[in-house]
PDB file of N, CA and C in Angstrom:
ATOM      1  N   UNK A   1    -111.207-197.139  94.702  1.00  0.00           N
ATOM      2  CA  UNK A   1    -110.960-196.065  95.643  1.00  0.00           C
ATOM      3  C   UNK A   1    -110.618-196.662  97.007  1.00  0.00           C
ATOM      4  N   UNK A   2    -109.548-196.131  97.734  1.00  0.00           N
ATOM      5  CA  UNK A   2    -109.273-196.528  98.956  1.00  0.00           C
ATOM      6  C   UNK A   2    -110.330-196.244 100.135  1.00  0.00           C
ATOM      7  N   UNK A   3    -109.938-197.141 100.974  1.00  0.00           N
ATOM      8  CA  UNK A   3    -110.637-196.494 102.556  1.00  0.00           C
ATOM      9  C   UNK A   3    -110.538-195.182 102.848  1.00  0.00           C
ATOM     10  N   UNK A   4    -109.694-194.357 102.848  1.00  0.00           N
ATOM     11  CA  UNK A   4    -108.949-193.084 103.287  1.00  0.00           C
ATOM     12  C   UNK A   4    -109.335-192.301 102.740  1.00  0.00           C
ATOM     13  N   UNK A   5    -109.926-192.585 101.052  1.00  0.00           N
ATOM     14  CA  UNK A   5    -110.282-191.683 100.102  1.00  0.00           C
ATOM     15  C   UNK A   5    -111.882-191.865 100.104  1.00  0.00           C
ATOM     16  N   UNK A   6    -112.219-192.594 100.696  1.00  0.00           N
ATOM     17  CA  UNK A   6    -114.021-192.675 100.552  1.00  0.00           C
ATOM     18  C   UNK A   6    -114.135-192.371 101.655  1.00  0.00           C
ATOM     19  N   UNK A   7    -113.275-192.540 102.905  1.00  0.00           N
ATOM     20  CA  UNK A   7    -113.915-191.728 104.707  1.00  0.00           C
ATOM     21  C   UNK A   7    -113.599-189.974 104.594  1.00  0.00           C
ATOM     22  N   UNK A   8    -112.487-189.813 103.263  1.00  0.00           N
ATOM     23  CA  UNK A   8    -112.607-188.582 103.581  1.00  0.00           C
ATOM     24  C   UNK A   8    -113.682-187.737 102.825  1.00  0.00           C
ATOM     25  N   UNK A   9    -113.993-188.191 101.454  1.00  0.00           N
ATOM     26  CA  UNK A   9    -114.900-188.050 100.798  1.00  0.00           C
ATOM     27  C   UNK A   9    -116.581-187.771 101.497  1.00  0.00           C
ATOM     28  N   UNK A  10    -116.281-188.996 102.184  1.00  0.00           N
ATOM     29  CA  UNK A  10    -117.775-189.166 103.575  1.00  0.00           C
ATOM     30  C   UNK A  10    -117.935-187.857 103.748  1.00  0.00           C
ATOM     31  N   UNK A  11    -116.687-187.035 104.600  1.00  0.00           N
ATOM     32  CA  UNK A  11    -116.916-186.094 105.670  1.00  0.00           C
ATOM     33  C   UNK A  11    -116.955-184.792 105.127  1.00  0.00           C
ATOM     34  N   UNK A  12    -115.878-184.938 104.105  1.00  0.00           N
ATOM     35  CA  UNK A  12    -116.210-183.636 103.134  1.00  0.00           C
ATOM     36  C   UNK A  12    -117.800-183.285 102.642  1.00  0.00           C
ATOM     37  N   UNK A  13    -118.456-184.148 102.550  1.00  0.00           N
ATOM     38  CA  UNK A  13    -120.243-183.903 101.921  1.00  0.00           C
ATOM     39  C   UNK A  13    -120.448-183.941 103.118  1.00  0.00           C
ATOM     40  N   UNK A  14    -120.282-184.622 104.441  1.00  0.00           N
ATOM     41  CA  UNK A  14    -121.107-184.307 105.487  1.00  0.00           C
ATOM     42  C   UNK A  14    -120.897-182.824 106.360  1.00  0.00           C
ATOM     43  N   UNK A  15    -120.057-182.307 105.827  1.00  0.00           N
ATOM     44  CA  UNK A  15    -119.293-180.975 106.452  1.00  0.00           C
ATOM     45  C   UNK A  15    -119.787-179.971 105.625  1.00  0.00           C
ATOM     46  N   UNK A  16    -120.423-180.091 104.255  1.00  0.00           N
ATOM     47  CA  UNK A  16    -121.061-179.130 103.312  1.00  0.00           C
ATOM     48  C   UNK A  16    -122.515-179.457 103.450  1.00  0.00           C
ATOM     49  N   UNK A  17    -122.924-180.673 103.854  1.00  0.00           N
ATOM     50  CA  UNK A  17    -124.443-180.303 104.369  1.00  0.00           C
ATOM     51  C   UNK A  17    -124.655-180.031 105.514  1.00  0.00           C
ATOM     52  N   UNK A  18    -123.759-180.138 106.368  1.00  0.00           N
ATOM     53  CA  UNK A  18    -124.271-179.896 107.637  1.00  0.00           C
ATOM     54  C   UNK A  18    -124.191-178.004 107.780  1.00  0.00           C
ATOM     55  N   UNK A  19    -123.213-177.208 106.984  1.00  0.00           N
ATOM     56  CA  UNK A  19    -123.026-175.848 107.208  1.00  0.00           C
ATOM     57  C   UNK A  19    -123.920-175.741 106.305  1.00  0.00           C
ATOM     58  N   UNK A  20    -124.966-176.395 105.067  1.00  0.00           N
ATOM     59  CA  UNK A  20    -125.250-175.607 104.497  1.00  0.00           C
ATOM     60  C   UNK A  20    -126.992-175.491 105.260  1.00  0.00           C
ATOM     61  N   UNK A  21    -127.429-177.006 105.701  1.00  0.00           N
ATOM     62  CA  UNK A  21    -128.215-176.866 106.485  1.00  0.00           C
ATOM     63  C   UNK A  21    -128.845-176.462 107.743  1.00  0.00           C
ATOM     64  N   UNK A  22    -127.746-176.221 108.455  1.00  0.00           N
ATOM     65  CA  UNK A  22    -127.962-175.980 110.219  1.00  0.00           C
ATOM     66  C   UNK A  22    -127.171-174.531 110.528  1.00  0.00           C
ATOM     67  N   UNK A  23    -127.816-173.934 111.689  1.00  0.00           N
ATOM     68  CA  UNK A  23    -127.338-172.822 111.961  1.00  0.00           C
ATOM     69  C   UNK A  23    -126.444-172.984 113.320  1.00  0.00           C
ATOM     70  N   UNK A  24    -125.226-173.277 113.305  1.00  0.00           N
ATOM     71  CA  UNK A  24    -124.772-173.208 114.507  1.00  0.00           C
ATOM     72  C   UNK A  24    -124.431-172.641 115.847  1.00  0.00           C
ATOM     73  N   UNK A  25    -124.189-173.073 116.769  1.00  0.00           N
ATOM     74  CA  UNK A  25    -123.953-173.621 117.317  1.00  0.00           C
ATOM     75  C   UNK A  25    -125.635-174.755 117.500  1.00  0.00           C
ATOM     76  N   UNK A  26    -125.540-176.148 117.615  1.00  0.00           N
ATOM     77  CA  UNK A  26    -126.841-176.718 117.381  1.00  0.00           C
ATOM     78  C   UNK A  26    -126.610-177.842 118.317  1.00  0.00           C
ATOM     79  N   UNK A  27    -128.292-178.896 118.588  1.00  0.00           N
ATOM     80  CA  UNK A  27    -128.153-180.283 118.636  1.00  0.00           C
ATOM     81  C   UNK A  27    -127.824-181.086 118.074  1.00  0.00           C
ATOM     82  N   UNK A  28    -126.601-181.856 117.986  1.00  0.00           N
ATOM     83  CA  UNK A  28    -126.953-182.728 116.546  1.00  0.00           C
ATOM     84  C   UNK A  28    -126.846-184.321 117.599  1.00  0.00           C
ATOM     85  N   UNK A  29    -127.832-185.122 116.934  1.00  0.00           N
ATOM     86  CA  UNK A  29    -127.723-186.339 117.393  1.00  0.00           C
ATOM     87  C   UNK A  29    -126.849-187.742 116.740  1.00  0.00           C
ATOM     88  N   UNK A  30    -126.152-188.103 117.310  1.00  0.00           N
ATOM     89  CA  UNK A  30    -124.793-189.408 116.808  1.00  0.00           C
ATOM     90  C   UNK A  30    -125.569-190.477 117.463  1.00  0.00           C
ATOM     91  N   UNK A  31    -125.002-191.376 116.013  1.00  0.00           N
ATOM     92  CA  UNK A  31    -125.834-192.815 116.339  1.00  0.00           C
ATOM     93  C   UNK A  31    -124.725-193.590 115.727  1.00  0.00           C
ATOM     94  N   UNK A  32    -124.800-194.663 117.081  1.00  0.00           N
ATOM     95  CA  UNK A  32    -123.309-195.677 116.613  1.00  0.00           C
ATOM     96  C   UNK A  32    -123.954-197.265 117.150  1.00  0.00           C
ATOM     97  N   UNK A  33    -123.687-197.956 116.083  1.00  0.00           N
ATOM     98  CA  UNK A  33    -123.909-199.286 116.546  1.00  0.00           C
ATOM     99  C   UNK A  33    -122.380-199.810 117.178  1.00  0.00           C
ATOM    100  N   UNK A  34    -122.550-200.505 118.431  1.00  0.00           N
ATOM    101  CA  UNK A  34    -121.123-201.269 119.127  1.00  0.00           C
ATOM    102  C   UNK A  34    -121.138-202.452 119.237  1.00  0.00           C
ATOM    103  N   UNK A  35    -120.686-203.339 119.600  1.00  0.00           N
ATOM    104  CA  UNK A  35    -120.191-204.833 120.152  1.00  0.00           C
ATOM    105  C   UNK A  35    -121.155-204.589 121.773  1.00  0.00           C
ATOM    106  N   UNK A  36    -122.223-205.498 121.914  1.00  0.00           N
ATOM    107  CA  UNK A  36    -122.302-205.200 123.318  1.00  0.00           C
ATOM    108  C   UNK A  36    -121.354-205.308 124.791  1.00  0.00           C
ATOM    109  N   UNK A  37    -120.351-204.933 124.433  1.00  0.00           N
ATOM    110  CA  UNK A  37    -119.421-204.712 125.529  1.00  0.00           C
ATOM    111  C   UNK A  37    -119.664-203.459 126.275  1.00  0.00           C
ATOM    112  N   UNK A  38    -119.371-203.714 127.538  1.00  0.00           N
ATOM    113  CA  UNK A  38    -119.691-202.847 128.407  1.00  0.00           C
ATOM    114  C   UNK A  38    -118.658-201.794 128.495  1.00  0.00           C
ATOM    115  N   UNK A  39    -117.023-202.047 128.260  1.00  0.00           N
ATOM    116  CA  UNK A  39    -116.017-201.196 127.506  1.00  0.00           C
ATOM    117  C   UNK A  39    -116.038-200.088 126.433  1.00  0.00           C
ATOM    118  N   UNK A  40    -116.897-200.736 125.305  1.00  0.00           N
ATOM    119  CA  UNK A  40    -116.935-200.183 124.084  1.00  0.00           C
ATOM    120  C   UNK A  40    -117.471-198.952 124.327  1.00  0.00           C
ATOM    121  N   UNK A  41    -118.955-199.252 125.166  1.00  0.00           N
ATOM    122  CA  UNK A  41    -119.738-197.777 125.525  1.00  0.00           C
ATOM    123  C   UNK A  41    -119.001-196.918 126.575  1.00  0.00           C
ATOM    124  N   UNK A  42    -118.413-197.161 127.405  1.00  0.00           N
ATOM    125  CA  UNK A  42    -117.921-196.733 128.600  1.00  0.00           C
ATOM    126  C   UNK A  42    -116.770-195.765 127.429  1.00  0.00           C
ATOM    127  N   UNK A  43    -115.912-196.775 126.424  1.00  0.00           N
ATOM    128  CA  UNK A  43    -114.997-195.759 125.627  1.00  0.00           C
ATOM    129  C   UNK A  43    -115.688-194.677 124.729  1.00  0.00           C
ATOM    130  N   UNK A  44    -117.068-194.697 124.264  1.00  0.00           N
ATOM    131  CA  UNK A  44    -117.659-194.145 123.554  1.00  0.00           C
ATOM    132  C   UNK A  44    -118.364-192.765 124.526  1.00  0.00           C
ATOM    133  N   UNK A  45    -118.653-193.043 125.510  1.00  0.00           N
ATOM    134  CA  UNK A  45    -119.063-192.384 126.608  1.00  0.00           C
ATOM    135  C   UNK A  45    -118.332-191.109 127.032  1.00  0.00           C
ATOM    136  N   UNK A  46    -116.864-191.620 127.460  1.00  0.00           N
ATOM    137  CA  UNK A  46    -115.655-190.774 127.479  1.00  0.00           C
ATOM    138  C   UNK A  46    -115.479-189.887 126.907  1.00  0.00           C
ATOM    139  N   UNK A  47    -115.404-190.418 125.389  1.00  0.00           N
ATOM    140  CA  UNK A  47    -115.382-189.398 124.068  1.00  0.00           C
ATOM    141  C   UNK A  47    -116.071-187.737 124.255  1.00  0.00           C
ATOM    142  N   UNK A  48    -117.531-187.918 124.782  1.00  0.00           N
ATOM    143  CA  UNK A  48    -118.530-187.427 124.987  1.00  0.00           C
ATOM    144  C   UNK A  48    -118.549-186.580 126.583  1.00  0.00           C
ATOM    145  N   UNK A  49    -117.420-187.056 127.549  1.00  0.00           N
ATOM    146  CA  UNK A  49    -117.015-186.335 128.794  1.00  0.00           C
ATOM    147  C   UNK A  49    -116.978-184.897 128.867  1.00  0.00           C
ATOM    148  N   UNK A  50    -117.800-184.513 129.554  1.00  0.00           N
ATOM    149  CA  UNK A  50    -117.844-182.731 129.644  1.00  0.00           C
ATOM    150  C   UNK A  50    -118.929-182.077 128.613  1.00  0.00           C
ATOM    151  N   UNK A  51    -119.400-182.664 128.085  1.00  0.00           N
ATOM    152  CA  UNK A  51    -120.258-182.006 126.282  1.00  0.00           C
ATOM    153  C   UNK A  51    -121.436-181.707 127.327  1.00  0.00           C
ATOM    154  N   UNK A  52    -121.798-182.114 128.209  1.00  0.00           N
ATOM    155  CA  UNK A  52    -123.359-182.320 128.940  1.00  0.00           C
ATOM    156  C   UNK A  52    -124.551-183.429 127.386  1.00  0.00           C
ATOM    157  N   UNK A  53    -123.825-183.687 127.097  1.00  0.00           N
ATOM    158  CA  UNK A  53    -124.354-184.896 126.060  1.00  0.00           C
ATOM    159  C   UNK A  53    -125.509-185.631 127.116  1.00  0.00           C
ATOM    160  N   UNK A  54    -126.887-186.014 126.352  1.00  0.00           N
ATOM    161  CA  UNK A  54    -127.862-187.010 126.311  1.00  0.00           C
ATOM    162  C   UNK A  54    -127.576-188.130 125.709  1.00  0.00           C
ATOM    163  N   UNK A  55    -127.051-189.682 126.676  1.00  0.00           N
ATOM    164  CA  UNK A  55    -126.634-190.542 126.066  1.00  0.00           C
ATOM    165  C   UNK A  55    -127.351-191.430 126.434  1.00  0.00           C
ATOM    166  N   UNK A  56    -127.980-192.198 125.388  1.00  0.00           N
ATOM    167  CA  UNK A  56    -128.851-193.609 125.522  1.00  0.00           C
ATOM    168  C   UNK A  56    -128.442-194.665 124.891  1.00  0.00           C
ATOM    169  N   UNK A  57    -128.630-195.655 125.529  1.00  0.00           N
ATOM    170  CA  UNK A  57    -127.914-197.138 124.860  1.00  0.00           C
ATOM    171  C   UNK A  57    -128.972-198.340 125.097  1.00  0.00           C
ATOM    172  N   UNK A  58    -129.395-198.798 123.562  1.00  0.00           N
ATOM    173  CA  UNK A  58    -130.096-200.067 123.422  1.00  0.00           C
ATOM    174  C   UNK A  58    -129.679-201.320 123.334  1.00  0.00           C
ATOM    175  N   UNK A  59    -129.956-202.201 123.961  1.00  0.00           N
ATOM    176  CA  UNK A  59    -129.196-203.736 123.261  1.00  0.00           C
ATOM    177  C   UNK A  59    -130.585-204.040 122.055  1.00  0.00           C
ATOM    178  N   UNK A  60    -129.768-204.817 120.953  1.00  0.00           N
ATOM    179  CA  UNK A  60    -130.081-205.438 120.021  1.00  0.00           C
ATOM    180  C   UNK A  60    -130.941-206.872 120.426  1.00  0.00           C
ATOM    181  N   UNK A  61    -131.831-207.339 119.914  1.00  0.00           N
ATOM    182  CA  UNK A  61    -132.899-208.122 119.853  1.00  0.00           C
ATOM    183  C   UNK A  61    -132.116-209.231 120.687  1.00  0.00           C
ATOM    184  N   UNK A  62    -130.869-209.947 120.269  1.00  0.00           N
ATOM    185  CA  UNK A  62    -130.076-211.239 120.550  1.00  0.00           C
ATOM    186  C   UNK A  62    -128.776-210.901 121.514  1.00  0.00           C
ATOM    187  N   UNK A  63    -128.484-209.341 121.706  1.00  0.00           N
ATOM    188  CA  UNK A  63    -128.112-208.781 122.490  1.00  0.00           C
ATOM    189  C   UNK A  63    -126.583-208.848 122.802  1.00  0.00           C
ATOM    190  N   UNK A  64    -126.380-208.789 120.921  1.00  0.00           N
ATOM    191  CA  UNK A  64    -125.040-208.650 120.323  1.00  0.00           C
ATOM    192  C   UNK A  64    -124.384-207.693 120.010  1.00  0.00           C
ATOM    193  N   UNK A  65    -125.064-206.250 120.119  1.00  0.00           N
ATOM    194  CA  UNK A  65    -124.668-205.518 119.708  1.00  0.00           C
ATOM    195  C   UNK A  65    -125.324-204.434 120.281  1.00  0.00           C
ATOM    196  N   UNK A  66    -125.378-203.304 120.707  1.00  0.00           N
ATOM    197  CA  UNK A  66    -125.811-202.095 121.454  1.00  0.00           C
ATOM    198  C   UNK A  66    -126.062-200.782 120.683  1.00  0.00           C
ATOM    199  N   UNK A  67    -127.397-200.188 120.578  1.00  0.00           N
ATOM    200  CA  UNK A  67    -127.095-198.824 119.605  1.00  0.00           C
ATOM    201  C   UNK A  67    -126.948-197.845 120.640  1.00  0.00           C
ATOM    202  N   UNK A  68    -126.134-196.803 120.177  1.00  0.00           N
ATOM    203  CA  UNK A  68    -125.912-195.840 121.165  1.00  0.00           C
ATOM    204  C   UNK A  68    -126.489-194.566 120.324  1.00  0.00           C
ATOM    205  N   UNK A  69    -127.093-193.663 121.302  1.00  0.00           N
ATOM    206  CA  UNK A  69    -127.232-192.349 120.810  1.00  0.00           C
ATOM    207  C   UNK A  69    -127.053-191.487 121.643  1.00  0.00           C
ATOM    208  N   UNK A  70    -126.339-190.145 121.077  1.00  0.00           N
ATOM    209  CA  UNK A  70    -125.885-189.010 121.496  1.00  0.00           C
ATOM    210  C   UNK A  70    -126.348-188.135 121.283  1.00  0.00           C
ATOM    211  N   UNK A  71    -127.143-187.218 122.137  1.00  0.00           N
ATOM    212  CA  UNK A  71    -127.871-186.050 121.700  1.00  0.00           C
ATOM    213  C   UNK A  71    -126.935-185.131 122.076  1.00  0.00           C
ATOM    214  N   UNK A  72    -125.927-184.223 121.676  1.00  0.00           N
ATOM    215  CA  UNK A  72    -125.097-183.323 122.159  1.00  0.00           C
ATOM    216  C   UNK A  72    -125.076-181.758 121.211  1.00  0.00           C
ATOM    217  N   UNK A  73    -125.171-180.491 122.084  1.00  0.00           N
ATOM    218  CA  UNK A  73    -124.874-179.476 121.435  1.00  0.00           C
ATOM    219  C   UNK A  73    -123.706-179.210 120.964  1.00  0.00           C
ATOM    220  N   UNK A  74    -123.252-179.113 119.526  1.00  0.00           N
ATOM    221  CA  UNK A  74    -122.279-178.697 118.863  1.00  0.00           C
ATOM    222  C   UNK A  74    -121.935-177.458 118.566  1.00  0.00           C
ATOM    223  N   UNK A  75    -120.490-177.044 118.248  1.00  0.00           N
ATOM    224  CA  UNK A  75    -120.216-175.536 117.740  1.00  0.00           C
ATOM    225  C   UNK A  75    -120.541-175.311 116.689  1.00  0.00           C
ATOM    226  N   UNK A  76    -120.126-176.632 115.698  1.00  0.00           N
ATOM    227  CA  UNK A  76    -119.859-176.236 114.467  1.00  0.00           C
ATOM    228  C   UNK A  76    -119.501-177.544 113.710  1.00  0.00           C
ATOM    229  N   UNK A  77    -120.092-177.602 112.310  1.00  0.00           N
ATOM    230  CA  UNK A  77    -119.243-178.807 111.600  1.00  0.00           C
ATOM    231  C   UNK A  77    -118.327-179.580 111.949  1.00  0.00           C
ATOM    232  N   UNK A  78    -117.086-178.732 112.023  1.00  0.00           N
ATOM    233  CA  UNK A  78    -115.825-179.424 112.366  1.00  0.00           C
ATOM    234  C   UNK A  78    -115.772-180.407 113.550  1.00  0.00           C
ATOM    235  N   UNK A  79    -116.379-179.587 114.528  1.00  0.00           N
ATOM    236  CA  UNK A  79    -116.859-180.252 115.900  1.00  0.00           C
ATOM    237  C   UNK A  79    -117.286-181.522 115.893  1.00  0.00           C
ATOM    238  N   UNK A  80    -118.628-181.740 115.297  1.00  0.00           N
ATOM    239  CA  UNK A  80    -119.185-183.040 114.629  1.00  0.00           C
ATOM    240  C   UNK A  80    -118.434-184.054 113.533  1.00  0.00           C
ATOM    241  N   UNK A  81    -117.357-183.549 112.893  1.00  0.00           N
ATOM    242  CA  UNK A  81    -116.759-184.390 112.131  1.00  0.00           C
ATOM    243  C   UNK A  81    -115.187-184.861 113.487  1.00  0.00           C
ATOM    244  N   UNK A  82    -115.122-184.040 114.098  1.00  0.00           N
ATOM    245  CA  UNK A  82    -113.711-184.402 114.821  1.00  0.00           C
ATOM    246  C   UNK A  82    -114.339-185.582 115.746  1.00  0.00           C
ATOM    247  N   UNK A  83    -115.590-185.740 116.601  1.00  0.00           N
ATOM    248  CA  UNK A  83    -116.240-186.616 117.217  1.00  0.00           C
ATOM    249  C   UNK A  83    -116.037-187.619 116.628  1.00  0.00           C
ATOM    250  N   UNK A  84    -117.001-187.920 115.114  1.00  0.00           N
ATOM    251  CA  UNK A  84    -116.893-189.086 114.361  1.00  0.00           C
ATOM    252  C   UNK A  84    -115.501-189.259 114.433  1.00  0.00           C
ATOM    253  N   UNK A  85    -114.686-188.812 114.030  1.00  0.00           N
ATOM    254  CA  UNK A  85    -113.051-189.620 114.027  1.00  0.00           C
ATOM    255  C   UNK A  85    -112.838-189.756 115.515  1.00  0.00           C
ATOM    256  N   UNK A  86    -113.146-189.354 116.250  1.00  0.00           N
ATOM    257  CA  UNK A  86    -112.531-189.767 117.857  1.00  0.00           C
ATOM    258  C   UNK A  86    -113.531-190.907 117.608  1.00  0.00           C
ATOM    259  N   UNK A  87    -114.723-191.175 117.688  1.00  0.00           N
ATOM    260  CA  UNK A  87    -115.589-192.732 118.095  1.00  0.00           C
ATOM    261  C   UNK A  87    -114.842-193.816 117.063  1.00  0.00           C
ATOM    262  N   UNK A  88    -114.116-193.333 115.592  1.00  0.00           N
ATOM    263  CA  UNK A  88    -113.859-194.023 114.867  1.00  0.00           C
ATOM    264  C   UNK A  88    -112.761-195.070 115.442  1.00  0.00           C
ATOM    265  N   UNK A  89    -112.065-194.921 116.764  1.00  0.00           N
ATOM    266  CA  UNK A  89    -110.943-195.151 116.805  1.00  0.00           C
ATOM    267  C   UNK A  89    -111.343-196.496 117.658  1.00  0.00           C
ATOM    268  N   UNK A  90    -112.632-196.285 118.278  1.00  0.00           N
ATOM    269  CA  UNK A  90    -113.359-198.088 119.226  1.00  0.00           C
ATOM    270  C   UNK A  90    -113.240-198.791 118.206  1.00  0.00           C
ATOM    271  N   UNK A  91    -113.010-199.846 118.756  1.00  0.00           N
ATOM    272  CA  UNK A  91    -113.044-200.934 117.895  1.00  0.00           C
ATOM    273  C   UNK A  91    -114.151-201.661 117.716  1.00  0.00           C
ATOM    274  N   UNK A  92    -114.542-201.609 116.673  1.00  0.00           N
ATOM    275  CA  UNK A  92    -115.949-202.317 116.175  1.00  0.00           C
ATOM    276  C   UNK A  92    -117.091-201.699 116.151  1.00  0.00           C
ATOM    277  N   UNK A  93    -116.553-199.921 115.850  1.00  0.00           N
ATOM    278  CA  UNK A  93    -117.879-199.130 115.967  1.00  0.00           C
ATOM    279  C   UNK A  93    -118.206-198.813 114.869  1.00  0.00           C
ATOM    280  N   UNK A  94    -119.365-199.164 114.145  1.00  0.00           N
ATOM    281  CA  UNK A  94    -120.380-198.486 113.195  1.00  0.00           C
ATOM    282  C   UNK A  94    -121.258-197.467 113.301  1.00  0.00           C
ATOM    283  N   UNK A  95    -120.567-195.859 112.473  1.00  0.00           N
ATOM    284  CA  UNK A  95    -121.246-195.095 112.719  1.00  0.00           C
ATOM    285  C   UNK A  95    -122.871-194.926 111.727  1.00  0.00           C
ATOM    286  N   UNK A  96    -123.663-194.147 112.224  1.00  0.00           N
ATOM    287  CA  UNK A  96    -124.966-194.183 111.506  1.00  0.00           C
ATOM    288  C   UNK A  96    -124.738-192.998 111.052  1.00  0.00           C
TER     289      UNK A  96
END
């Protein structure tokens, strides 16, 4: 199976549990591991411009890598899956 066909696969089950579990409009919290660059978050940050998003950022033990979390109110599924593809586009971001 391709990349294209297992990220879309991803979002399709994450788009049927998330409507089947949550009542929207909601909190949902995003968790992304980055490159500790000070860029990466600043681009990840952006993403998140205007949401009134709760954003916290950890460095990693050796202080290679940064976890970020996003506490932000969402509309709706779609909302939360269009995010993940906008963060998808940093380079070197692992979403949780």
């Amino acid at each position: 199976m391709e990349q294209n066909e297992k990220t879309t696969e991803f979002y399709e089950r994450l788009k049927k549990q998330l409507e089947e579990d949550t009542t929207w409009p909601a909190p949902y919290l995003f968790k992304f591991i980055v490159p500790a660059q000070l860029e990466k978050i600043a681009e990840i940050e952006k993403i998140f411009d205007g949401t009134n998003a709760y954003i916290t950022t950890r460095d990693s033990s050796k202080g290679t890598y940064s976890s970020v979390s996003i506490k932000v109110t969402m509309d709706s599924p779609d909302e939360v899956i269009k995010k993940y593809l906008e963060v998808s586009t940093v380079e070197g971001v692992i979403s949780l």
